[in-house]
Protein backbone atom coordinates (compact mmCIF):
# COMPACT_ATOMS: atom_id res chain seq x y z
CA UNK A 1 85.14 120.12 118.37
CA UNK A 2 86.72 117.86 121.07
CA UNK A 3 85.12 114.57 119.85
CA UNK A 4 86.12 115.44 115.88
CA UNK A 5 89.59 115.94 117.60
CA UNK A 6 88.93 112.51 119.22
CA UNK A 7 87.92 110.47 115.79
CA UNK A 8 90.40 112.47 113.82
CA UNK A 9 93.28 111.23 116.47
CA UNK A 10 92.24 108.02 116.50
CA UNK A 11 92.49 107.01 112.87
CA UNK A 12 96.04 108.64 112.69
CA UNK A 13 98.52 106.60 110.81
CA UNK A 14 101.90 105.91 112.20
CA UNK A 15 103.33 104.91 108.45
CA UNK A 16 104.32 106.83 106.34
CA UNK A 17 102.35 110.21 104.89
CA UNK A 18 104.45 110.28 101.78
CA UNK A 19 101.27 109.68 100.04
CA UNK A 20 98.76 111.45 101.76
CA UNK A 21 98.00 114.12 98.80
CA UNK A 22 97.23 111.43 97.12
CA UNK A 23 94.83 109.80 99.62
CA UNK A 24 93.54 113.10 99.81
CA UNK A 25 92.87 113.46 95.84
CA UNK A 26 91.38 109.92 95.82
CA UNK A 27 89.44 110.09 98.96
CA UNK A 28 90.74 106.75 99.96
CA UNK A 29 92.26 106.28 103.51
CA UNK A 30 95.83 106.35 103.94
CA UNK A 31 96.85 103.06 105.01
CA UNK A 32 95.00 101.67 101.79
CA UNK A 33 96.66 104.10 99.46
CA UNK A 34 99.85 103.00 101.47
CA UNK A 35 99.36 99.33 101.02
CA UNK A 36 97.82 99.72 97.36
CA UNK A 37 101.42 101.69 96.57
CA UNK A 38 103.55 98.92 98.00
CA UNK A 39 102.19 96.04 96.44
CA UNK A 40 102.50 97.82 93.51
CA UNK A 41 106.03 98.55 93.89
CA UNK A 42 106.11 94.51 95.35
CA UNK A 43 104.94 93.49 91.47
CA UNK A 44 107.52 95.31 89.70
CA UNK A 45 110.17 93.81 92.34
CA UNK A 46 109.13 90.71 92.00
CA UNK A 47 109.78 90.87 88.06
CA UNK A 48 112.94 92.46 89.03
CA UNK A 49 113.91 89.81 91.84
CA UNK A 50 113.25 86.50 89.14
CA UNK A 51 114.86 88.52 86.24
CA UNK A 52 118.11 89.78 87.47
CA UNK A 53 118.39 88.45 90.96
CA UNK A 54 117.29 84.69 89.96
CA UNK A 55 119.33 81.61 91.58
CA UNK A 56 121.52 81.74 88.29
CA UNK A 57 122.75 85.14 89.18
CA UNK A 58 122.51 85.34 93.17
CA UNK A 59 123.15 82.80 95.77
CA UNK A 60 120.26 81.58 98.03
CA UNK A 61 121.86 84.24 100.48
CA UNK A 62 121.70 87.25 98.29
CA UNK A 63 118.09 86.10 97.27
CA UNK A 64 117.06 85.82 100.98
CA UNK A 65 118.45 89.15 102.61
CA UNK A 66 117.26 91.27 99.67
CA UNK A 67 113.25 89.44 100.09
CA UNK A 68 113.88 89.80 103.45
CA UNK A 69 115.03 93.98 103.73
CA UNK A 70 112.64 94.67 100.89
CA UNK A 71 109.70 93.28 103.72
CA UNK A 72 110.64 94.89 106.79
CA UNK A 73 110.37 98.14 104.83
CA UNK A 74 107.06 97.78 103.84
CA UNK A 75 106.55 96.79 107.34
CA UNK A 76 108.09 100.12 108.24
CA UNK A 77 106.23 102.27 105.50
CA UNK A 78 102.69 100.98 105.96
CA UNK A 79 103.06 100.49 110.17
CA UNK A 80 105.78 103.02 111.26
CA UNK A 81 107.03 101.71 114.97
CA UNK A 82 104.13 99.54 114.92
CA UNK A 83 106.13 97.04 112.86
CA UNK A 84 108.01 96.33 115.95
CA UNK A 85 105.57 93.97 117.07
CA UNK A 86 105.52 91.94 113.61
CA UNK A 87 109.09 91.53 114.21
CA UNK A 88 109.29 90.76 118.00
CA UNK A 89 107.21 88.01 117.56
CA UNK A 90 109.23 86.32 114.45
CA UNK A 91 112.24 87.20 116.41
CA UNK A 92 110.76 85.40 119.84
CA UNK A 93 109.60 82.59 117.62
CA UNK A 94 113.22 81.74 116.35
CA UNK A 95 114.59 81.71 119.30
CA UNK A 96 111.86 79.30 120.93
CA UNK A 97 112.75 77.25 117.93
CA UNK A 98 116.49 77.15 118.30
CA UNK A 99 116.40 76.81 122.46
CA UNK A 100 113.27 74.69 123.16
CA UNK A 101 113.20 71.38 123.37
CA UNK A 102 112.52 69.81 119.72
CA UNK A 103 109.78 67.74 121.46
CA UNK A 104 107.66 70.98 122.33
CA UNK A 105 108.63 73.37 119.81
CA UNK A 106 105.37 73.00 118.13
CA UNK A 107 103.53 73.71 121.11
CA UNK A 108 105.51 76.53 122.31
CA UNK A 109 105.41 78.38 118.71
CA UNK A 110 101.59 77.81 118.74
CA UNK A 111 100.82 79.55 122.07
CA UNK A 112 103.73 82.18 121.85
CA UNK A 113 102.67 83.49 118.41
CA UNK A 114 98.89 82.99 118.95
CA UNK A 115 99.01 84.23 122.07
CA UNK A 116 100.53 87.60 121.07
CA UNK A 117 98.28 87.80 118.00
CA UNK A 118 95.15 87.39 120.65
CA UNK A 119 96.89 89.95 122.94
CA UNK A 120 97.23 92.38 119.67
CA UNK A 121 93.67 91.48 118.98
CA UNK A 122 92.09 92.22 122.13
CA UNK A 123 93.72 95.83 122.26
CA UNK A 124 91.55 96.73 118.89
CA UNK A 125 88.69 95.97 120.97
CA UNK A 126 89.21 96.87 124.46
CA UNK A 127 91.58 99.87 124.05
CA UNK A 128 89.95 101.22 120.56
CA UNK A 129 86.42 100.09 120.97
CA UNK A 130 85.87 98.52 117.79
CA UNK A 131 87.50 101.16 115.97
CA UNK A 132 90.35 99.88 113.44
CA UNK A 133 93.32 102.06 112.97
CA UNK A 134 94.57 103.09 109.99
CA UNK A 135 97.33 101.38 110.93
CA UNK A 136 95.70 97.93 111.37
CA UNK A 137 98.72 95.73 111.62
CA UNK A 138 96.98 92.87 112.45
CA UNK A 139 96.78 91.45 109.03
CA UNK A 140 100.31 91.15 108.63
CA UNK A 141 101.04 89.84 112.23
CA UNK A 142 97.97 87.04 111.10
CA UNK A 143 99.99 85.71 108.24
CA UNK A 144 102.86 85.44 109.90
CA UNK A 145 101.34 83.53 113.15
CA UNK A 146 100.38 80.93 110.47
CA UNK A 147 104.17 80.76 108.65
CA UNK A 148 105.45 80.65 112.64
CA UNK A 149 103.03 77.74 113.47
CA UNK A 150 103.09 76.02 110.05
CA UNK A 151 106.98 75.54 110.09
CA UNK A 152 106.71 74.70 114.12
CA UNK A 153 104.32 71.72 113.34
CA UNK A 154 106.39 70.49 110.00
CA UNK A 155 109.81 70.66 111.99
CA UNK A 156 108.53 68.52 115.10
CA UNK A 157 107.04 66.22 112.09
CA UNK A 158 110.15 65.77 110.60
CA UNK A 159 112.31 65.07 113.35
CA UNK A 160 110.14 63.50 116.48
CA UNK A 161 107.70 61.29 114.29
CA UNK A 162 108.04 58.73 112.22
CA UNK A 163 107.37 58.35 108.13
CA UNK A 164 104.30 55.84 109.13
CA UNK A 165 102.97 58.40 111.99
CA UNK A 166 102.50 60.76 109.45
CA UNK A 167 99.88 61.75 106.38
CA UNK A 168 101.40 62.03 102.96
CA UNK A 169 101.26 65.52 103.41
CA UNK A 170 103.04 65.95 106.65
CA UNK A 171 105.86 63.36 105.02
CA UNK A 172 105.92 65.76 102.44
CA UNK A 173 106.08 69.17 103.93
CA UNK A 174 108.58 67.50 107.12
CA UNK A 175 111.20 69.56 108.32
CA UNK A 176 114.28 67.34 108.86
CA UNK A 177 116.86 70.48 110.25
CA UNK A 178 116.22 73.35 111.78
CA UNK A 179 116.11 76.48 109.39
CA UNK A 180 118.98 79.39 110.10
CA UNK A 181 118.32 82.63 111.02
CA UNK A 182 118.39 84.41 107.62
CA UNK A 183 116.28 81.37 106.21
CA UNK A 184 113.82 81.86 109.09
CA UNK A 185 113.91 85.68 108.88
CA UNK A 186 113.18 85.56 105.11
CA UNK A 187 110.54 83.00 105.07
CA UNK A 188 108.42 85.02 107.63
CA UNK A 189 109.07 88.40 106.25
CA UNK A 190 109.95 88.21 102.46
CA UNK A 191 108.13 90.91 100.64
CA UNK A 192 105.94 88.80 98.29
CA UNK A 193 104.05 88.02 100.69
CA UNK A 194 104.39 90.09 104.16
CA UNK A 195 101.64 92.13 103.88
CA UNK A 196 98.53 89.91 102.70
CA UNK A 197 100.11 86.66 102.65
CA UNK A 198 99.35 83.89 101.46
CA UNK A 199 101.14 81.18 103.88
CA UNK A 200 103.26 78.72 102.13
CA UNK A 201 104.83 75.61 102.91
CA UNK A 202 108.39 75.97 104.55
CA UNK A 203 110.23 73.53 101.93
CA UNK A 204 108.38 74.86 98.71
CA UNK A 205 110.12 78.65 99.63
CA UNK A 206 113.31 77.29 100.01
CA UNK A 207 113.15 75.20 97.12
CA UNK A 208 112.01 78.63 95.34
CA UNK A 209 114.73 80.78 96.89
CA UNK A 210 117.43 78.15 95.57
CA UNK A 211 116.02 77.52 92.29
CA UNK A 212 114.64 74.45 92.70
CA UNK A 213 111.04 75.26 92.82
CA UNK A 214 110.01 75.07 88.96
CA UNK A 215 113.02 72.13 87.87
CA UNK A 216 111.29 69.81 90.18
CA UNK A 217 107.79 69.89 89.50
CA UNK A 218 108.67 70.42 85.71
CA UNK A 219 111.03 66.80 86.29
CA UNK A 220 107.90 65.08 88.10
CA UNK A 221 105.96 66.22 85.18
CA UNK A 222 108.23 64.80 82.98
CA UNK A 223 108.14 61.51 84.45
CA UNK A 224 105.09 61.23 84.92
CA UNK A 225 104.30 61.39 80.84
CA UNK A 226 107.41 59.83 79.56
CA UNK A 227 109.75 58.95 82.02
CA UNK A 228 112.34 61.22 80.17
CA UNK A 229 114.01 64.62 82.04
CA UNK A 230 114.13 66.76 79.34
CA UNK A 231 112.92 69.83 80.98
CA UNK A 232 116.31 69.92 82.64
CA UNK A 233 117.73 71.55 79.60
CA UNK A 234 114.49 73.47 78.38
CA UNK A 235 113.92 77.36 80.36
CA UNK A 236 111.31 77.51 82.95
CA UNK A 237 108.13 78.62 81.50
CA UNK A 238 107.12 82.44 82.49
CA UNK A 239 104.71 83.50 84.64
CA UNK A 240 103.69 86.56 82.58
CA UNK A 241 100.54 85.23 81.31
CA UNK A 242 98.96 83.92 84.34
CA UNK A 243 100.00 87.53 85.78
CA UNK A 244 98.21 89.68 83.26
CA UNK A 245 95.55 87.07 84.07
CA UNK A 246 95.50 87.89 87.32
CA UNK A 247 95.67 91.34 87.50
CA UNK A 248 92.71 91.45 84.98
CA UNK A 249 90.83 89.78 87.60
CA UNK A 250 92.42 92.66 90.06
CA UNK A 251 91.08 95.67 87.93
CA UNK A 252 87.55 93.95 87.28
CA UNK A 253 87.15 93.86 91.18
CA UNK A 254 88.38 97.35 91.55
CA UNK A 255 85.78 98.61 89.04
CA UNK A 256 83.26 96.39 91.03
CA UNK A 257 84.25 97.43 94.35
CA UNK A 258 84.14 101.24 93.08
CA UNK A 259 80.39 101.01 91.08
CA UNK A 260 78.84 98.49 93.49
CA UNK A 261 80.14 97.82 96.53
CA UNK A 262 80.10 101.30 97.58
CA UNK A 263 76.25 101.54 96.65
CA UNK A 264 75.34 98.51 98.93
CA UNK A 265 76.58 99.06 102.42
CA UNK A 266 76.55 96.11 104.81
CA UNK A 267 75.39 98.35 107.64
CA UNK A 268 72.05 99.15 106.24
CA UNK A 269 70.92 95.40 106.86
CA UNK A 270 70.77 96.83 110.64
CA UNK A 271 69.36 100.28 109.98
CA UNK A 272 66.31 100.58 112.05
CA UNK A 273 64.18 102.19 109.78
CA UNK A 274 65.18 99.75 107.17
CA UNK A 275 64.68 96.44 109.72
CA UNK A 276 61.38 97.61 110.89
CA UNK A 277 59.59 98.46 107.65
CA UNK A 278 61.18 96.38 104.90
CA UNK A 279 59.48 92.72 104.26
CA UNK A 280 61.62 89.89 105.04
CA UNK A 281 61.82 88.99 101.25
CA UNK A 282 63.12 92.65 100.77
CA UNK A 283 65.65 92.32 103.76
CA UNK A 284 66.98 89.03 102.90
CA UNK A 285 67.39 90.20 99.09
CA UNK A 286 69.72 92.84 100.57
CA UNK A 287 71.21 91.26 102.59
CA UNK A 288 72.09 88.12 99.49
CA UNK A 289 73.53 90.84 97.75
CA UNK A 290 75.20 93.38 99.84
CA UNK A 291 77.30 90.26 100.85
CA UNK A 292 78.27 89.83 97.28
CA UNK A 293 79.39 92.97 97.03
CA UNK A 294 81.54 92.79 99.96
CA UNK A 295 83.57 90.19 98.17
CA UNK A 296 85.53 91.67 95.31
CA UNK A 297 87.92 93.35 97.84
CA UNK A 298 88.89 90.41 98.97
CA UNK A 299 89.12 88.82 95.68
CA UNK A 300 91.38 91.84 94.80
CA UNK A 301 93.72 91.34 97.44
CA UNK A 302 94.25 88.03 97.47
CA UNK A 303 94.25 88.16 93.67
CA UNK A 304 97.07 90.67 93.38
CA UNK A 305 99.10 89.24 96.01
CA UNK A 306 99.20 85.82 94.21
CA UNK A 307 100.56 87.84 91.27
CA UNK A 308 103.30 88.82 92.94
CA UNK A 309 104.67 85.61 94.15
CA UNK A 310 103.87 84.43 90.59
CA UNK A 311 105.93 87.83 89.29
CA UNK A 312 108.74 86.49 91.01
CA UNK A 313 108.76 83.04 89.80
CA UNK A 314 107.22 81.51 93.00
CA UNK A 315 104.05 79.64 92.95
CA UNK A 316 104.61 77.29 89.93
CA UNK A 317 102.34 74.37 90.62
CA UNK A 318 103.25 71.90 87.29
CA UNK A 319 101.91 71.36 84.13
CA UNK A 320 97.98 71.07 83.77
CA UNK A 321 95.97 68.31 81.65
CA UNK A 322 96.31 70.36 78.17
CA UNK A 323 100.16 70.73 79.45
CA UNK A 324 100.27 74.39 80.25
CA UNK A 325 101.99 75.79 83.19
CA UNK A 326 99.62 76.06 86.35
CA UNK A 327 100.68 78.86 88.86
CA UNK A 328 97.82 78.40 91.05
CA UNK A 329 100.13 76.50 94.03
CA UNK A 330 99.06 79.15 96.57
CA UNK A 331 96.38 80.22 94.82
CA UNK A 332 93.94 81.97 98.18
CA UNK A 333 90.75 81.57 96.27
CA UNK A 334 88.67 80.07 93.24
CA UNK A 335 86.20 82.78 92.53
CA UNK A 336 84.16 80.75 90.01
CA UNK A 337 84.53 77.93 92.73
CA UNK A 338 82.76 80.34 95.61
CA UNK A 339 80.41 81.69 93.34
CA UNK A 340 78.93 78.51 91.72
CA UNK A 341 79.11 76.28 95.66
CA UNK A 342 76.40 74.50 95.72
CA UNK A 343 77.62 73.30 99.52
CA UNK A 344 78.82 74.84 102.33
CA UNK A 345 81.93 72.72 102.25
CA UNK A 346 82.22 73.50 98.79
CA UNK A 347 82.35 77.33 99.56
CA UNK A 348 85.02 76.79 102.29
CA UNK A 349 87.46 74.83 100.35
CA UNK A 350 87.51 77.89 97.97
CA UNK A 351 87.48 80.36 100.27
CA UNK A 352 90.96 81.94 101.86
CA UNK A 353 92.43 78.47 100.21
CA UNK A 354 96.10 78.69 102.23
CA UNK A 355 94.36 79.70 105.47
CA UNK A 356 92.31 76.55 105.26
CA UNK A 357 95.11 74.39 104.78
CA UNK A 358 96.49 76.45 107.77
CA UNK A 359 93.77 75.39 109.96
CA UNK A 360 93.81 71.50 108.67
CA UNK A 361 97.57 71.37 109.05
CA UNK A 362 97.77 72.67 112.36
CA UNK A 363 94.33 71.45 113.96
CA UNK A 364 91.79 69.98 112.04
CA UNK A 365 94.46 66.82 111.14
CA UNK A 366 95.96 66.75 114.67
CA UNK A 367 93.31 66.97 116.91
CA UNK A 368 92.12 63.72 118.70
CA UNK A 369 88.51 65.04 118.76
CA UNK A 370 85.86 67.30 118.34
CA UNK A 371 88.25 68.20 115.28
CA UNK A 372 85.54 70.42 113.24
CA UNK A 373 84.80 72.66 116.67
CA UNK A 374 88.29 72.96 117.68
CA UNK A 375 88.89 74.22 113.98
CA UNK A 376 86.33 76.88 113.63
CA UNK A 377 87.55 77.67 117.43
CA UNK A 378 90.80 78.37 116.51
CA UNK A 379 89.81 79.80 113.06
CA UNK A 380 87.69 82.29 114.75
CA UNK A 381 90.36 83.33 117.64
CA UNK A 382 93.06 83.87 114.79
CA UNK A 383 90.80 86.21 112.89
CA UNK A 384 90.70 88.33 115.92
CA UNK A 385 88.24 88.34 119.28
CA UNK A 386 85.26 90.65 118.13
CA UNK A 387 82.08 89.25 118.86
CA UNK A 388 81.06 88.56 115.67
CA UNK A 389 83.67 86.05 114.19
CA UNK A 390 82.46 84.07 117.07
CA UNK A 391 79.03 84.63 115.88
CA UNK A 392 79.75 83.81 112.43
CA UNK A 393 82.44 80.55 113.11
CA UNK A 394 79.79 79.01 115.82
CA UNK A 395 76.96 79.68 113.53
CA UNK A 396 79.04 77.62 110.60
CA UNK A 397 78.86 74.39 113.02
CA UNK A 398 75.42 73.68 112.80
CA UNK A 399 74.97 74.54 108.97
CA UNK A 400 78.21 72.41 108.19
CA UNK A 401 76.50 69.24 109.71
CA UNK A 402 73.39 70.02 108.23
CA UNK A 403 74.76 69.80 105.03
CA UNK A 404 76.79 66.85 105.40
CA UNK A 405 73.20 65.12 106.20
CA UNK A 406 71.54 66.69 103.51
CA UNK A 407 74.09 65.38 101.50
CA UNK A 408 74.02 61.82 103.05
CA UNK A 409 70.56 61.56 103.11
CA UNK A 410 69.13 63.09 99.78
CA UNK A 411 71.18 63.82 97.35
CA UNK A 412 71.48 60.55 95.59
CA UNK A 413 67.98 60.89 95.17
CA UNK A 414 68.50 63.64 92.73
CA UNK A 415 71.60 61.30 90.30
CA UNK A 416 68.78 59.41 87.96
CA UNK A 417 68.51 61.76 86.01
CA UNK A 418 70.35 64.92 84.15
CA UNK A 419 67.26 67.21 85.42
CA UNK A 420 66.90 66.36 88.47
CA UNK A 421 70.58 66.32 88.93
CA UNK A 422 70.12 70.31 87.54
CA UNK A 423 67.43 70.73 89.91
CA UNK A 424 69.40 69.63 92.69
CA UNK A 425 72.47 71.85 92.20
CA UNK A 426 70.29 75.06 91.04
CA UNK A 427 68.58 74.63 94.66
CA UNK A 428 71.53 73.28 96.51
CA UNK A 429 73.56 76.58 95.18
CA UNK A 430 70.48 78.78 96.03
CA UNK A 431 70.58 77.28 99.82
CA UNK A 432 74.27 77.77 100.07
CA UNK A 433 74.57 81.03 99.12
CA UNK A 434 72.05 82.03 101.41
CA UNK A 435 73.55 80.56 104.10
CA UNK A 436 76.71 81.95 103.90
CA UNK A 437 74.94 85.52 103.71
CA UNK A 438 73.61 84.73 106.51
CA UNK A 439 76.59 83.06 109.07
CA UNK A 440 78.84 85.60 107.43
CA UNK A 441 76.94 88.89 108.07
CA UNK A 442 78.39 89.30 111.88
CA UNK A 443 81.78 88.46 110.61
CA UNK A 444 81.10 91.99 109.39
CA UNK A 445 79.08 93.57 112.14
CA UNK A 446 81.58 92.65 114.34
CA UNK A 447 79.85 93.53 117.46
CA UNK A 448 76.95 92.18 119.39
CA UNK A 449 74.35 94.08 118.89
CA UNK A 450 74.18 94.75 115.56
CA UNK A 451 74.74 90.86 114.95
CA UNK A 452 71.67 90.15 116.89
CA UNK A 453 69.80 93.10 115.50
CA UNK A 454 70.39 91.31 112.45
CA UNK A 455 69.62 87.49 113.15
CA UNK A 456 66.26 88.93 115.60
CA UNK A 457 65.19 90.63 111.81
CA UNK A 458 66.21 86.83 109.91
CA UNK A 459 63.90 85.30 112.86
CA UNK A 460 66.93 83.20 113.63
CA UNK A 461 65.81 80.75 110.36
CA UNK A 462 68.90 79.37 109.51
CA UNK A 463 69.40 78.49 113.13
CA UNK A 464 66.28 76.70 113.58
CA UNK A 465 66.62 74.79 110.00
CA UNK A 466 69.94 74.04 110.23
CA UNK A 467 69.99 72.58 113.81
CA UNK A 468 66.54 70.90 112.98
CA UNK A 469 67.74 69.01 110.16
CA UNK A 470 71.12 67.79 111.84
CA UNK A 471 68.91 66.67 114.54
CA UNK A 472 66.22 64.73 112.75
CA UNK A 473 68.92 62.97 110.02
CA UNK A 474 71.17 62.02 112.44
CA UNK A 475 68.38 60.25 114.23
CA UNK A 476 67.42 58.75 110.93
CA UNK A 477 70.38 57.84 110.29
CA UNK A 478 70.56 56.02 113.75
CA UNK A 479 67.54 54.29 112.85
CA UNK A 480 69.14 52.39 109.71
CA UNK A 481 69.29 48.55 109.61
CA UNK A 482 72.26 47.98 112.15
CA UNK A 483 73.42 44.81 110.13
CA UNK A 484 74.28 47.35 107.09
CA UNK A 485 75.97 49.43 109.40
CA UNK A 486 77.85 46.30 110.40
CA UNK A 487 78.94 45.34 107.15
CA UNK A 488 80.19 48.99 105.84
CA UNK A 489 82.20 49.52 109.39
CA UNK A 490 85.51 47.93 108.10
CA UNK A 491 85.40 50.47 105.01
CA UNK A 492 84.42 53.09 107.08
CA UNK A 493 87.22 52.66 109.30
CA UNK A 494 90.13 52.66 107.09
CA UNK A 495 92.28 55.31 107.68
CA UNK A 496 91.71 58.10 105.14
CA UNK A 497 94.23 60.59 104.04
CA UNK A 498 92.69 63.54 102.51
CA UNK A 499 94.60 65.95 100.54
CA UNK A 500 94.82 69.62 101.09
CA UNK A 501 91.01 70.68 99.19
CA UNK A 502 89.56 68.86 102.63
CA UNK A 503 90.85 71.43 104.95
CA UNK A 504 87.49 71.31 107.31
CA UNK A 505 85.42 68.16 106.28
């Protein structure tokens, strides 16, 4: 009796039970009914907010206070007093911004809000051990370390560095004046994206706030065809199509995630009976497509969440080829993209799109070396500090330069000739997907020793291959003719400026 007390207590919510007959009807948790409900009620704002509170009607001000309330109470709904530490560390972070030296702010904002989100991190493990609350509000308090950082790093880029220190994209996204508090305030806690995110660029919410977000890609679009402005006069094209698109995609997954997912659990790759008498051909099928299945939540919240900021008129990337409107500018994810990768690379730069550009915008693009380690480092202490994100983010190192060899090495091999060329991405697909099964698995164990009850049943293959092949065509590579080294070196060394699909090359 004491220890169903115990579990009972500990996955009490402290938002709001408003809807708990209907988390009871539905036999969902709370906090997912909760969160379900609000971005519900977020879609039919957002309509609301580009409708009838649109720059044409409201002043930047307006727009930002009511983005900004409407956020803090779905903060307050889904997190109860809990919120208090989403907003103590956007309110902190402001004030570091305004006080500290311009020189520093970057680095300050970096260690203030990751160090709070580690802090926040290590209490789910420590203090809960490795339960999660109902009231996880961790996910929340992740986006916003990355709009904290993100702005912190574009501000000290647009007024400590010169135009020629910088990348196109850092010229781009620079931050020439510090933003005030209700621009600040409503950029980290507007309610299209507060709860799931996605991250966005500092300049391209303020653009969208004061109505400038659509007129100037539209006017870039016109000059880039015809060197007329005639979209200044014409209505901004609506994002209704692109929405019912999306939340097509949203009720597909939830149909999936209902049928499926629920029939392939992710813990039974470590059940002991199952581990012990299963063949590894029957364990490694399971485990290829329990991971599968695990993906259509995240492909509906990241899905639905991108129709919201679309709802609202926010997210407008230009016009396409066939000159349709593309509102895919911060798009999370390409499903068809992560389910057809044929490289690891390839599954990354679909994968939790914004986050990536997080990580190259803040590390992988700054640091002096190492840059790959320090970016699965830091991609693995955002996520949180259970065991297995380290697992899974120092398991991704090896595999990553094996398949930049692989690449290198043999895959021109396979370009004479259509079939081949089939061949090659059929088995290069078949390799990758594997792969990411298998480095992703403890992401979802989350502690030790299921993780290692799970790579002791895989032998550890992946480990071996992986590091085998990095080892022996790197050596190969070493072994090359040194003159046709020589004569590539001044190519090679040309400073490259990659654009934001090569978050973690």
């Amino acid at each position: 009796m004491m220890a169903e007390r115990q579990t009972e207590a500990a996955f009490e919510t402290t938002g709001s039970k408003w809807l708990q007959p209907v988390s009871d009807q539905l036999g969902f948790p709370l906090d997912q009914v909760n969160f379900l409900a609000c971005q519900l009620f977020a879609l039919a704002a957002a309509f609301w907010f580009r409708l009838y509170l649109s720059p044409r009607h409201a002043n930047p001000l307006v727009r930002h206070a009511v983005a900004t309330l409407l956020g803090v109470a779905f903060l307050i709904f889904c997190f109860g007093w809990y919120s208090t530490h989403i907003l103590t560390v956007v309110v902190t972070s402001y004030v570091i911004m305004v006080k500290a030296d311009i020189d520093s702010v970057h680095r300050y904002s970096m260690v203030t809000a990751m160090g709070f989100l580690t802090v926040c991190q290590v209490s789910r493990v420590v203090i809960f051990n490795y339960g999660i609350l109902s009231t996880d509000f961790s996910g929340p308090l992740m986006i916003v370390t990355q709009k904290i950082t993100t702005l912190a790093f574009q501000l000290h880029d647009g007024t400590c560095k010169k135009s020629e220190q910088l990348t196109p994209e850092q010229e781009l996204h620079a931050i020439k004046v510090r933003p005030s508090l209700m621009e600040y305030l409503s950029y980290n806690l507007n309610f299209l994206s507060i709860l799931v995110g996605p991250c966005s660029n500092y300049k391209d919410y303020i653009d969208f706030i004061e109505g400038r977000h659509i007129s100037q890609r539209l006017r870039q679009h016109s000059g880039t065809c015809n060197g007329q402005n005639g979209y200044d006069k014409t209505p901004n094209p609506s994002p209704l199509t692109a929405v019912c698109q999306k939340l097509l995609v949203c009720c597909g997954c939830m149909l999936f995630f209902l049928t499926v997912t629920r029939s392939l659990p992710i813990t039974y790759n470590v059940d002991p009976h199952f581990v012990s008498h299963a063949p590894f051909l029957t364990r490694l099928t399971y485990a290829f497509f329990s991971i599968q299945a695990a993906r259509p939540k995240f492909y509906f919240a990241w899905t639905l969440a991108d129709a919201v900021n679309n709802a609202a008129g926010y997210g407008f990337m230009g016009m396409d080829e066939n000159g349709k409107p593309s509102w895919d500018l911060i798009c999370n994810l390409n499903i068809l993209g992560i389910e057809t990768a044929t490289s690891f690379k390839t599954f990354i730069d679909n994968w939790n799109i914004q986050t990536g550009i997080w990580l190259k915008t803040v590390c992988y693009d700054r640091a002096p070396k190492h840059r790959l380690a320090l970016t699965f480092v830091l991609s693995a202490l955002w996520h949180g500090v259970y065991p297995g994100y380290y697992f899974t983010f120092i398991t991704a190192i090896p595999i990553t330069m094996a398949a930049r060899a692989i690449r290198k090495s043999v895959r021109h091999n396979f370009l004479s000739s259509r079939d081949l060329k089939l061949f090659y991405d059929i088995l290069t697909w078949a390799a990758t997907q594997l792969a990411i099964c298998y480095t992703v698995m403890p992401f979802l164990l989350l502690a030790v020793e299921p993780t290692l009850v799970y790579y002791r049943s895989m032998y550890f293959h992946v480990h071996i291959i992986s590091i085998l092949i990095a080892i022996g065509l790197h050596r190969k590579h070493k072994a090359r003719d040194p003159s046709a080294t020589t004569k590539t070196h001044s190519a090679q060394c040309q400073p490259v400026h990659s654009n934001n699909n090569d978050k973690v090359d």
